[in-house]
Protein backbone atom coordinates (compact mmCIF):
# COMPACT_ATOMS: atom_id res chain seq x y z
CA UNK A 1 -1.40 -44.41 -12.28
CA UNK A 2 -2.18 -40.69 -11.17
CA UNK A 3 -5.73 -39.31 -12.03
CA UNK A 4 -5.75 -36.79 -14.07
CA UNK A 5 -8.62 -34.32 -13.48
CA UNK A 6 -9.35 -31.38 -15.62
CA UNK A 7 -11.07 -28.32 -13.91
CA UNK A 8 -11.64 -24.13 -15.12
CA UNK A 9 -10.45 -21.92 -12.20
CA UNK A 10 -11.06 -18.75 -12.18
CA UNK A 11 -7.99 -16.34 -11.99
CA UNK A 12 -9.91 -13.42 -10.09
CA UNK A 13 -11.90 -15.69 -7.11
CA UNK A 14 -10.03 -18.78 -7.40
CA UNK A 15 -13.45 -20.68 -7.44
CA UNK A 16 -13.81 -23.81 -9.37
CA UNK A 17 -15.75 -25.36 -12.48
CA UNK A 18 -15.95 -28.56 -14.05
CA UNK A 19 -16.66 -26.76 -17.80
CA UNK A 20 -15.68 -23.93 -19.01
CA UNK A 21 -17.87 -20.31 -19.15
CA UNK A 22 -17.84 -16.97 -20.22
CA UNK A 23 -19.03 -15.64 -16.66
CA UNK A 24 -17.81 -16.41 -13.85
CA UNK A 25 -21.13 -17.77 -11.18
CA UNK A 26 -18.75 -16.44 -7.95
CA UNK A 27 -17.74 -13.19 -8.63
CA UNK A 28 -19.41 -12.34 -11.79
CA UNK A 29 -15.74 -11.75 -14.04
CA UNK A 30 -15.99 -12.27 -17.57
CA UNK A 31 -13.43 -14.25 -18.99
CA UNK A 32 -11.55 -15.43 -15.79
CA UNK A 33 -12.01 -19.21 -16.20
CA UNK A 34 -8.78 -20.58 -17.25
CA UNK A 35 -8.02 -24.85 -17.83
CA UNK A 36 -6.33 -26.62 -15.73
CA UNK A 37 -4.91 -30.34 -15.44
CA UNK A 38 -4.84 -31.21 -12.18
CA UNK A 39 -2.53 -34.53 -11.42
CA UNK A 40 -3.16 -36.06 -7.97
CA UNK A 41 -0.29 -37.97 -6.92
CA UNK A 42 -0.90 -40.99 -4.10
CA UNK A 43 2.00 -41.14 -1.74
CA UNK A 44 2.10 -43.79 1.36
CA UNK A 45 4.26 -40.82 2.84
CA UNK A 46 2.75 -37.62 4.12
CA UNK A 47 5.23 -34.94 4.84
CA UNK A 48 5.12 -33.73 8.55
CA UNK A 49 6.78 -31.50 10.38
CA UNK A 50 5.74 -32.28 13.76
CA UNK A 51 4.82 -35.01 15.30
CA UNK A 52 3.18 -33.68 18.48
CA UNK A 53 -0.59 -34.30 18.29
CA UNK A 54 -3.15 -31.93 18.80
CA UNK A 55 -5.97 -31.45 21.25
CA UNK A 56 -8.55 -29.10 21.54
CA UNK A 57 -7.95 -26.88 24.59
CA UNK A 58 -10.19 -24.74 26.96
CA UNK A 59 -9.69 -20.89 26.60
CA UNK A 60 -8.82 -20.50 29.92
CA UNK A 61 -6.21 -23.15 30.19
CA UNK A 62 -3.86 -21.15 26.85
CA UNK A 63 -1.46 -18.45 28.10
CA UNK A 64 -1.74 -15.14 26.36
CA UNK A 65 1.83 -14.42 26.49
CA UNK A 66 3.01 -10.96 24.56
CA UNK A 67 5.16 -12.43 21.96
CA UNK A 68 8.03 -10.50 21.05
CA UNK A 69 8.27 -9.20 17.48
CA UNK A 70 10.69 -9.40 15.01
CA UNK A 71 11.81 -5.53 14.54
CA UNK A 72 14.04 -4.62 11.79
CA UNK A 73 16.21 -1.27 11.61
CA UNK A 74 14.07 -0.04 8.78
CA UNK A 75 11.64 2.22 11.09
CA UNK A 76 8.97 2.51 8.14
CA UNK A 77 8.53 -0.96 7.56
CA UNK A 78 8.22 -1.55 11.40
CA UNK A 79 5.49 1.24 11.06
CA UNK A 80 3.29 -0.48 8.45
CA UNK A 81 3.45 -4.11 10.01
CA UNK A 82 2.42 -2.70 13.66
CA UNK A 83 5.94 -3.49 15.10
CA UNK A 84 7.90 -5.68 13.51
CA UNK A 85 7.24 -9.16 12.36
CA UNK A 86 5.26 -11.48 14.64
CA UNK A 87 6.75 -14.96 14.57
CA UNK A 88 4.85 -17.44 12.81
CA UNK A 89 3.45 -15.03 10.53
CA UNK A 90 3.12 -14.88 6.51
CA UNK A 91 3.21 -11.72 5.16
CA UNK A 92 2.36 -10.93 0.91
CA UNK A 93 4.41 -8.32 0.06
CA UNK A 94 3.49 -7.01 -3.68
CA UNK A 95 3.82 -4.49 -6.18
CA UNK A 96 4.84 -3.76 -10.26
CA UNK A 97 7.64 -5.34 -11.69
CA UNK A 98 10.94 -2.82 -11.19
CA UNK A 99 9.07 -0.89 -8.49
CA UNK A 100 11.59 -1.88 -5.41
CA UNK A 101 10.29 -5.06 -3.92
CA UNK A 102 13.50 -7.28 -4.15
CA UNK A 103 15.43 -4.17 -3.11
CA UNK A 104 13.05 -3.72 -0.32
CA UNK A 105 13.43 -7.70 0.91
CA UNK A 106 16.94 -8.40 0.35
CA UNK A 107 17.60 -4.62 2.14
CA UNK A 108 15.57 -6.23 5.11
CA UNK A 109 17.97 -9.41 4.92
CA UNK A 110 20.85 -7.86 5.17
CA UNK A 111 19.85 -5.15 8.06
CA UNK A 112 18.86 -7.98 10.26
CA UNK A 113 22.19 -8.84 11.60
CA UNK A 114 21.67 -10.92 14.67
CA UNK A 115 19.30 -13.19 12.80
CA UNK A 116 19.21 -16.38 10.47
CA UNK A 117 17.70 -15.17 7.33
CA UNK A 118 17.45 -17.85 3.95
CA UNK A 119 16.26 -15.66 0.91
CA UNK A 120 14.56 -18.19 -1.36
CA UNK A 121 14.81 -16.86 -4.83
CA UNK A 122 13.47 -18.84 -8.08
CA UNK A 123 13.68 -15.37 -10.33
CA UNK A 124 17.43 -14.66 -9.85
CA UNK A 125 20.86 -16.51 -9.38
CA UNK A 126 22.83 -16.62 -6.40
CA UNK A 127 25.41 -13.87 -8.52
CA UNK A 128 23.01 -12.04 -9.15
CA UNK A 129 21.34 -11.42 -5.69
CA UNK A 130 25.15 -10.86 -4.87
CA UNK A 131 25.83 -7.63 -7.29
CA UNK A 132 22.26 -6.35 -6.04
CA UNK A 133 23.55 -6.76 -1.88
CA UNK A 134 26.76 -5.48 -3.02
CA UNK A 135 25.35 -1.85 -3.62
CA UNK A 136 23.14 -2.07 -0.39
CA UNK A 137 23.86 -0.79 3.09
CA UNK A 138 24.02 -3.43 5.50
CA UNK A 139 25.76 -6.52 6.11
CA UNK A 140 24.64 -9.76 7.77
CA UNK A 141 26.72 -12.81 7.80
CA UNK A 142 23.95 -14.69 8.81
CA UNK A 143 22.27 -14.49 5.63
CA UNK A 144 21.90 -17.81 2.95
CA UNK A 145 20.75 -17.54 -0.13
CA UNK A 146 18.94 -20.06 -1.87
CA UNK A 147 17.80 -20.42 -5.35
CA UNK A 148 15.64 -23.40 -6.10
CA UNK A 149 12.11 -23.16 -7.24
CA UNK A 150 10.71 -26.70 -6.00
CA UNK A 151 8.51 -26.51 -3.25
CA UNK A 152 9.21 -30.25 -1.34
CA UNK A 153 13.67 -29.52 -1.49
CA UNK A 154 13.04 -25.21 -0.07
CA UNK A 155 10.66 -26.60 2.67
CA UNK A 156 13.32 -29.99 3.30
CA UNK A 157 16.03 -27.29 3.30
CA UNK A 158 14.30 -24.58 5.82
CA UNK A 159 13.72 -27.51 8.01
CA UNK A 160 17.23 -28.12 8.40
CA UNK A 161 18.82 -24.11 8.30
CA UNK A 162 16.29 -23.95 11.21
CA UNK A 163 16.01 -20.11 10.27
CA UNK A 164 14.32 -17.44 11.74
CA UNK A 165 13.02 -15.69 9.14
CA UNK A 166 12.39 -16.82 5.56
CA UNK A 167 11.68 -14.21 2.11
CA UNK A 168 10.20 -16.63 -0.78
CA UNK A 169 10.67 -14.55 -4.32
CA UNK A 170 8.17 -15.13 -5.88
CA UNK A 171 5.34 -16.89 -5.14
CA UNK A 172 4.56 -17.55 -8.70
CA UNK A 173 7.96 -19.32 -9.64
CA UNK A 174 7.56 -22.21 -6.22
CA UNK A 175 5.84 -25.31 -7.67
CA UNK A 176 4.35 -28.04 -5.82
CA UNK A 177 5.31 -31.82 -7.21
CA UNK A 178 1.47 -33.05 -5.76
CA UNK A 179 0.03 -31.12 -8.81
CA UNK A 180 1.47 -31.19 -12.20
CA UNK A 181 0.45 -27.42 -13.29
CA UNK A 182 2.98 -25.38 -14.46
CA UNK A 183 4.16 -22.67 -12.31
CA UNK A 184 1.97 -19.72 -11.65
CA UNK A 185 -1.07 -21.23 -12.07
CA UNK A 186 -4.08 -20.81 -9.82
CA UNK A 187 -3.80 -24.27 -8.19
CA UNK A 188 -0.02 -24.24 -7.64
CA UNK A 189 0.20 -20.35 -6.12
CA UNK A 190 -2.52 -21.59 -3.76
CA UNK A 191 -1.14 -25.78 -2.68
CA UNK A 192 2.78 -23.49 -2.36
CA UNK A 193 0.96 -20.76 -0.07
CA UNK A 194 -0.77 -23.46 1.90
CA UNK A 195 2.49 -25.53 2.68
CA UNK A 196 4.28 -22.12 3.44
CA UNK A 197 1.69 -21.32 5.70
CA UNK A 198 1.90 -24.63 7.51
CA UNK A 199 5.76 -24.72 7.86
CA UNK A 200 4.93 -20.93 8.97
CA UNK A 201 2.64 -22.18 11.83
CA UNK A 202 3.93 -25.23 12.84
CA UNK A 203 7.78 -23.54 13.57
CA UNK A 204 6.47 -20.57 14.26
CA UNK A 205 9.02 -18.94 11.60
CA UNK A 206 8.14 -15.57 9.63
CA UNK A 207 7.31 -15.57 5.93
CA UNK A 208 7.46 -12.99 3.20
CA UNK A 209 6.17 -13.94 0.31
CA UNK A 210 6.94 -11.89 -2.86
CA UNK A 211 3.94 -11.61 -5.26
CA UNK A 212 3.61 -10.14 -8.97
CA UNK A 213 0.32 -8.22 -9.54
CA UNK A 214 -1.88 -8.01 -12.62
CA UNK A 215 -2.21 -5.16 -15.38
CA UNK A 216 -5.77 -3.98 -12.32
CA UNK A 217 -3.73 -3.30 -9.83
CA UNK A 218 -4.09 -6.54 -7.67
CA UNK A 219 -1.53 -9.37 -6.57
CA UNK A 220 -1.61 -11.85 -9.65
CA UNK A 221 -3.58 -15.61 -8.31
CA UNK A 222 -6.90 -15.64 -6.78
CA UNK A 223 -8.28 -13.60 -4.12
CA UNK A 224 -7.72 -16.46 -1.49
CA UNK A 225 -4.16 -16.06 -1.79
CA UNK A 226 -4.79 -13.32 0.48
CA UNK A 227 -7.06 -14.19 2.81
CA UNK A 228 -4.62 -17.44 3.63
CA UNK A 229 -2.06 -14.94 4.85
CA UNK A 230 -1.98 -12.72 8.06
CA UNK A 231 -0.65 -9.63 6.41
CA UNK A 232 -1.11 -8.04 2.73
CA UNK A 233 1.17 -5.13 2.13
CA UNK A 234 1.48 -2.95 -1.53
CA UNK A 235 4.48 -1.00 -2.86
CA UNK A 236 3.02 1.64 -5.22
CA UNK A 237 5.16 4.48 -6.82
CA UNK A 238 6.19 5.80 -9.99
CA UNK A 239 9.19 4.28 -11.61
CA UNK A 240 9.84 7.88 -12.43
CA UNK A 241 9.28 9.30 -9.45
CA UNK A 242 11.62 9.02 -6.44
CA UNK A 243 9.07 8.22 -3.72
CA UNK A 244 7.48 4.27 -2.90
CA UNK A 245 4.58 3.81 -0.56
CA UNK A 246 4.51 1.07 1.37
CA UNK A 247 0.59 0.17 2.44
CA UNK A 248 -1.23 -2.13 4.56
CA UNK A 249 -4.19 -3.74 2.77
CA UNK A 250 -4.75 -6.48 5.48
CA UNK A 251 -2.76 -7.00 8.91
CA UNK A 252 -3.88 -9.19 11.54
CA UNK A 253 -1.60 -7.56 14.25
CA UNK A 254 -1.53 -4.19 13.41
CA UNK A 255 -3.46 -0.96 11.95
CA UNK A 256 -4.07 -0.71 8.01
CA UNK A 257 -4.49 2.77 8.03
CA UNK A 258 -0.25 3.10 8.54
CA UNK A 259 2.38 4.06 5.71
CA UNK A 260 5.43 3.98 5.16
CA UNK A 261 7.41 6.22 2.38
CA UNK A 262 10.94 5.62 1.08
CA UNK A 263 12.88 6.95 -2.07
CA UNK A 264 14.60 4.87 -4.59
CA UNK A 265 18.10 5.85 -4.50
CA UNK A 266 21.78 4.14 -6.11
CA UNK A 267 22.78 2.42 -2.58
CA UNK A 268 18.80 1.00 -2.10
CA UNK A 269 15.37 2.14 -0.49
CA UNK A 270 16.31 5.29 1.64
CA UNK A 271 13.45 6.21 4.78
CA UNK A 272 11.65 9.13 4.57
CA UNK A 273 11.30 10.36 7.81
CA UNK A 274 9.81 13.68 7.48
CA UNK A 275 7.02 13.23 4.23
CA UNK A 276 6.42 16.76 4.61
CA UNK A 277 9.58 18.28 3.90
CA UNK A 278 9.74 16.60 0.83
CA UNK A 279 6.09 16.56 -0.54
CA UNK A 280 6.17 20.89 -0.83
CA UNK A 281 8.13 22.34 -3.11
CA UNK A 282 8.20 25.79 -3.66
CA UNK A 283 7.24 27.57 -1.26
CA UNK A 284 8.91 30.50 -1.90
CA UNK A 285 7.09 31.37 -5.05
CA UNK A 286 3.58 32.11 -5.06
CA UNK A 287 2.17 30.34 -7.99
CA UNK A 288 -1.51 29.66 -8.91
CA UNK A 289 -3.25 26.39 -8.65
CA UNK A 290 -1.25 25.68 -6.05
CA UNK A 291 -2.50 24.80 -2.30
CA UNK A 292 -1.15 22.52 0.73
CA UNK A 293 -3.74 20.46 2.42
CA UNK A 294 -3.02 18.67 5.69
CA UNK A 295 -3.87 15.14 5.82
CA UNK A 296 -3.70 12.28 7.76
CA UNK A 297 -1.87 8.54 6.70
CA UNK A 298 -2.89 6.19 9.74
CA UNK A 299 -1.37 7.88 13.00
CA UNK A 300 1.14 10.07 10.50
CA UNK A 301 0.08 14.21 9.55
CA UNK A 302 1.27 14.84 6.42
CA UNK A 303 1.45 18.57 4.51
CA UNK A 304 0.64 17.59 0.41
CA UNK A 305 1.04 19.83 -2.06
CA UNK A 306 -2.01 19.63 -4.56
CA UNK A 307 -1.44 21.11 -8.00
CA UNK A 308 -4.15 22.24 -10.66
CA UNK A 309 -4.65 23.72 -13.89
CA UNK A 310 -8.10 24.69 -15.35
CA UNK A 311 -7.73 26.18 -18.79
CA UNK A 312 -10.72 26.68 -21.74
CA UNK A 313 -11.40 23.34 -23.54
CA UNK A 314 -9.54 23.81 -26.96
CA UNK A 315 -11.31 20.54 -28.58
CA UNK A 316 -15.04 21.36 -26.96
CA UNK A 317 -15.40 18.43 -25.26
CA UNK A 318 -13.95 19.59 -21.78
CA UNK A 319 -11.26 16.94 -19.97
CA UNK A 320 -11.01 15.98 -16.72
CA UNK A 321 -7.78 14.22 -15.61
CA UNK A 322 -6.54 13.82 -12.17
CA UNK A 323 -3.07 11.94 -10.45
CA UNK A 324 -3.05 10.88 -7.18
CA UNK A 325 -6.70 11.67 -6.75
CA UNK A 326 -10.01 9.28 -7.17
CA UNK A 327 -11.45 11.09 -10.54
CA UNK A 328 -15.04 10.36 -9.14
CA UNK A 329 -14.61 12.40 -6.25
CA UNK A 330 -12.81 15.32 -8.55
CA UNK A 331 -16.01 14.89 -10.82
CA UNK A 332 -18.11 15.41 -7.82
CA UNK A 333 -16.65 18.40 -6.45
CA UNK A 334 -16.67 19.92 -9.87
CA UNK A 335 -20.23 19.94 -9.51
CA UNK A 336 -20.33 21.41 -6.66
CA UNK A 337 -18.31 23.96 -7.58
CA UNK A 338 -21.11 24.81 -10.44
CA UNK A 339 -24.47 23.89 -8.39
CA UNK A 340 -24.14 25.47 -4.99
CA UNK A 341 -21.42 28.16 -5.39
CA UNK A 342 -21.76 29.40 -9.13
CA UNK A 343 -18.29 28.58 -10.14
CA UNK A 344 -18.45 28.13 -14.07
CA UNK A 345 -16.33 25.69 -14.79
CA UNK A 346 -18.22 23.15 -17.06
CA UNK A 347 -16.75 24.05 -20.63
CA UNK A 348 -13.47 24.27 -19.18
CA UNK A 349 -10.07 21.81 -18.56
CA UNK A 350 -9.34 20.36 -14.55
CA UNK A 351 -6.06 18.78 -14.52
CA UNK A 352 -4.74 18.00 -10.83
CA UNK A 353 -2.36 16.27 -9.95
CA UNK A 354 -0.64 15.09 -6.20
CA UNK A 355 2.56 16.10 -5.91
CA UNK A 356 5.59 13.34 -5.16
CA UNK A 357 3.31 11.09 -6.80
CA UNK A 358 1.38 9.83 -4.20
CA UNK A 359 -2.01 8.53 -4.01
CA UNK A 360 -4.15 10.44 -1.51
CA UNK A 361 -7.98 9.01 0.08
CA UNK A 362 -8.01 11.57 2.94
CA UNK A 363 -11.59 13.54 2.83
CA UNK A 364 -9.68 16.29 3.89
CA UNK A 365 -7.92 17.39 1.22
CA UNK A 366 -11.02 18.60 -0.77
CA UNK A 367 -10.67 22.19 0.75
CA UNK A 368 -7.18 21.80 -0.53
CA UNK A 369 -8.42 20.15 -4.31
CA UNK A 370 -11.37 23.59 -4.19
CA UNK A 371 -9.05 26.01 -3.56
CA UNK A 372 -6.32 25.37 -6.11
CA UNK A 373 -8.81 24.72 -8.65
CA UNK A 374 -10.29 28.33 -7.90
CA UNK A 375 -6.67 29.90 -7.42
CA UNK A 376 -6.09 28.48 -11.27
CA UNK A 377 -9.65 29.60 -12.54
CA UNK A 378 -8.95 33.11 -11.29
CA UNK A 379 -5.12 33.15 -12.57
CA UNK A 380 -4.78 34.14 -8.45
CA UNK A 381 -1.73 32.65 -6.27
CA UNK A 382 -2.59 31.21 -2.61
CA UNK A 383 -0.13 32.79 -0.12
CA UNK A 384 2.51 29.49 0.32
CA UNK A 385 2.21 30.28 4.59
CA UNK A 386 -1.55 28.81 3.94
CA UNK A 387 -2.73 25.21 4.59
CA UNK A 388 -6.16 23.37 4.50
CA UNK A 389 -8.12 20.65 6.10
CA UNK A 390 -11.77 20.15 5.44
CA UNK A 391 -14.62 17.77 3.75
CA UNK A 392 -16.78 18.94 1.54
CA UNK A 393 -19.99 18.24 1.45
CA UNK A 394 -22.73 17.99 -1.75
CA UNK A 395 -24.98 20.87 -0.69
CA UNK A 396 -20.94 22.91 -0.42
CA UNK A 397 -21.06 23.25 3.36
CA UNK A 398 -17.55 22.60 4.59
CA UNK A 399 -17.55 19.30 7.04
CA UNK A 400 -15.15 18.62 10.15
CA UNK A 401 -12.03 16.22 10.01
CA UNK A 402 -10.78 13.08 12.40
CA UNK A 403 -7.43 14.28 14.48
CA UNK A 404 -7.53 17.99 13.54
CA UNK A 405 -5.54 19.10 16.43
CA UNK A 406 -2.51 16.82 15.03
CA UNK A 407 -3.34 18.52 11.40
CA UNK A 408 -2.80 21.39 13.19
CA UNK A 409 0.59 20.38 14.72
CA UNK A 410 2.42 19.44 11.68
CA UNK A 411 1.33 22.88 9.98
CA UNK A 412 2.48 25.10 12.82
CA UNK A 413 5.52 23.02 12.85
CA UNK A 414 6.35 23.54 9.56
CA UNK A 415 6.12 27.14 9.85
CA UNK A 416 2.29 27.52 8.65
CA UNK A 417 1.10 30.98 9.01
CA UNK A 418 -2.74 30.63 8.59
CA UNK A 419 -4.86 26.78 8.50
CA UNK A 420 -8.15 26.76 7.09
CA UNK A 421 -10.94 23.96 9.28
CA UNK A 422 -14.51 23.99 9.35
CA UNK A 423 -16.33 25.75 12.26
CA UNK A 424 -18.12 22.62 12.79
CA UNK A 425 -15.10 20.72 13.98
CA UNK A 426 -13.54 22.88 16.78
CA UNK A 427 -14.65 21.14 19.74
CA UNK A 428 -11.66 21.01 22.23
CA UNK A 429 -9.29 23.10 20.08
CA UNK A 430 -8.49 26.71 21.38
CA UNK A 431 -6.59 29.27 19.59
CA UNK A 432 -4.88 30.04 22.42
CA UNK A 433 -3.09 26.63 22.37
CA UNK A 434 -1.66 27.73 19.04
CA UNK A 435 0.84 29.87 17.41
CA UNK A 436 -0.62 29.42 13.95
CA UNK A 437 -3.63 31.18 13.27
CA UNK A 438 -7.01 29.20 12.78
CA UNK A 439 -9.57 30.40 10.24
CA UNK A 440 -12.92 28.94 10.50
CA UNK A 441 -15.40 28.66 7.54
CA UNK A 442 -18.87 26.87 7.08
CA UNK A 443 -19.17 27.09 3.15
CA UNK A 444 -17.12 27.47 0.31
CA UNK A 445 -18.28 31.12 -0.42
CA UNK A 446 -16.48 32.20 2.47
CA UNK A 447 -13.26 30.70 2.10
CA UNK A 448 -13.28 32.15 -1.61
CA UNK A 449 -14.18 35.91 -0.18
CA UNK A 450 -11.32 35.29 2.47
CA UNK A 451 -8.42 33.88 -0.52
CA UNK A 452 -9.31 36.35 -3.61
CA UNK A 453 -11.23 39.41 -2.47
């Protein structure tokens, strides 16, 4: 006879409780702790995949061999994971429901032609993963598709494909049949990542795992889920808009600072080579509330067109609304704006808004965020040949930025007439290095005499 043992997890921490309550003692959610029945099952048989035993082993005696990665011809992905995949690896890939991360996996699958791929799917039938690769690019006849959603027959089946990479969607539909739970619970997201992990290890195969976040923002299971795996990534994007961001959140062989950008198109995930071609619009026309800062994504200088409109508050409570951009920090400069520099812009409207619909946490795009909130207060248009790249600071002094000179790069190659810096970031740039013209500034006063005198 199984035990049956009864236990509240909670759904944000993962941490455990033998009754239930309102507050969770771990991570101090309200309302997290969610029942569970948790059947242990005794087996005489314990499934192994190896039987080599191991031994501890001196530092000195294991070979540091470069291992070489598993690179795929999607450039942008390569970007993001440091390379290319690093065998042995288990990588959580998620994002919002509809937002491209099937597309994005079976796209991968079917690029990879000189390798054994199995795409594990417990959402979709075998037909229908067939229409969706029919309207891809790519073709890979190595490719097997398997849709079961038991844990014990995908791993028994892996084991004998002997494949070298292995895309499990989702994590939420595998169950385990040690622990009677149903399917996406807390317990069963965490036993199916452990046993992926192991088979991950042990071959030295690499995993993507396809995970469903929450209504927050975060992949749906406890946090655990991703500290058990070597590499958390996040597709954001608008399903309206054409752009999706692919971020690092965690990577154990790579940079988390990288991006990588595609648009959604009829034939699949297109690259965006070039973000900066794309992201400005307009740049013919001068239009107020309109300015292009330069920023930085990881090792990538991207030109972003920031957009804002600052109108008298019709219902005398003024509103601040901002896409793209932390609201906090908008809030912030606002004040600045109306402490240091006299701007008076309390009673009225700030809307601003990223264009493309990306989400931007670059410092340097305040100068940017300033100066098209000041072009729209004044009804004044920025000349379009103008770019920014600056901090601001609470007492409005204008503070340097990391990797100016490749800020400074991108806007000259783009055609850039003029780039606004602060004076206190010059070290080791010359003007003389530089076709496009460098204007220097130490406070927001001047940079407003310089735009709309």
């Amino acid at each position: 006879m199984a035990k049956v043992k009864s236990v509240f997890s909670c759904q944000n921490c993962g941490a455990e409780s033998p009754k239930w309550m309102g507050k969770c003692n771990s991570c101090g959610e309200w309302n997290t702790l969610v029942e569970e029945k948790v059947v242990q099952k005794k087996s005489g048989k314990i499934l192994s995949l190896t039987e080599e035993k191991t031994v501890p082993l001196n530092i000195n005696q294991i070979t540091s061999e470069e291992t070489p990665r598993i690179k795929s011809s999607i450039d942008e992905l390569n970007r993001v994971l440091g390379g290319g995949f690093v065998p042995g690896s288990v990588t959580l890939l998620g994002g919002e429901p509809g937002i491209g991360k099937s597309t994005l996996s079976l796209q991968l699958c079917m690029e990879l032609s000189n390798k054994k791929v199995v795409y594990v799917s417990g959402e979709e039938s075998a037909l229908q993963i067939k229409m969706r690769a029919d309207r891809l690019s790519g073709n890979n006849e190595n490719l097997l598709i398997y849709t079961d959603t038991n844990l014990d027959k995908v791993i028994n089946e892996l084991n004998t494909l002997e494949s070298e990479l292995v895309i499990i969607d989702s994590i939420q539909t595998m169950n385990n049949s040690m622990i009677e739970s149903t399917p996406g619970s807390i317990s069963q997201i965490r036993e199916c990542t452990a046993e992926l992990l192991r088979y991950a290890k042990t071959l030295n195969v690499p995993i993507v795992l396809i995970g469903h976040i929450t209504k927050d923002g975060t992949i749906a299971g406890p946090k655990v889920l991703e500290h058990m795996v070597d590499c958390v990534l996040q597709f954001e994007g608008d399903r309206n808009h054409l752009f999706r961001i692919l971020r690092s959140t965690k990577n154990r062989f790579g940079s988390t600072n990288e991006l990588g950008i595609f648009e959604m198109k009829m034939n699949g995930l297109q690259q965006v080579q070039n973000p900066s071609d794309v992201l400005i619009t307009n740049r013919n026309q001068e239009l107020s509330g309109v300015a292009i800062a330069a920023s930085m994504e990881g090792l990538r200088p991207m030109l972003i067109e920031t957009q804002a409109l600052v109108s008298s508050a019709v219902y005398g409570t003024p509103q601040r609304s901002s896409t793209g951009f932390n609201l906090r920090r908008l809030s912030m400069i606002l004040a600045v704006l109306e402490k240091r520099c006299g701007f008076k812009l309390g009673m009225k409207d700030v809307f601003l808004n990223m264009a493309g619909g990306i989400k931007v946490d670059d410092p340097a795009i305040d100068l940017a965020v300033i100066c098209s909130i000041l072009s729209s207060s004044e009804d004044i248009p920025i000349d379009p040949n103008y770019c920014f790249s600056a901090e601001i600071g609470l007492s409005g002094e204008i503070r340097p930025v990391t990797k100016l000179d490749q800020r400074i790069v991108e806007a000259e190659k783009l055609g850039f007439e003029r780039i606004f810096v602060s004076r206190f970031g010059m070290k080791g740039i010359s003007q003389s290095n530089y076709k496009i013209e460098i204007v220097e500034a130490s406070k927001i006063e001047e940079i407003f005499s310089e735009l709309f005198s």
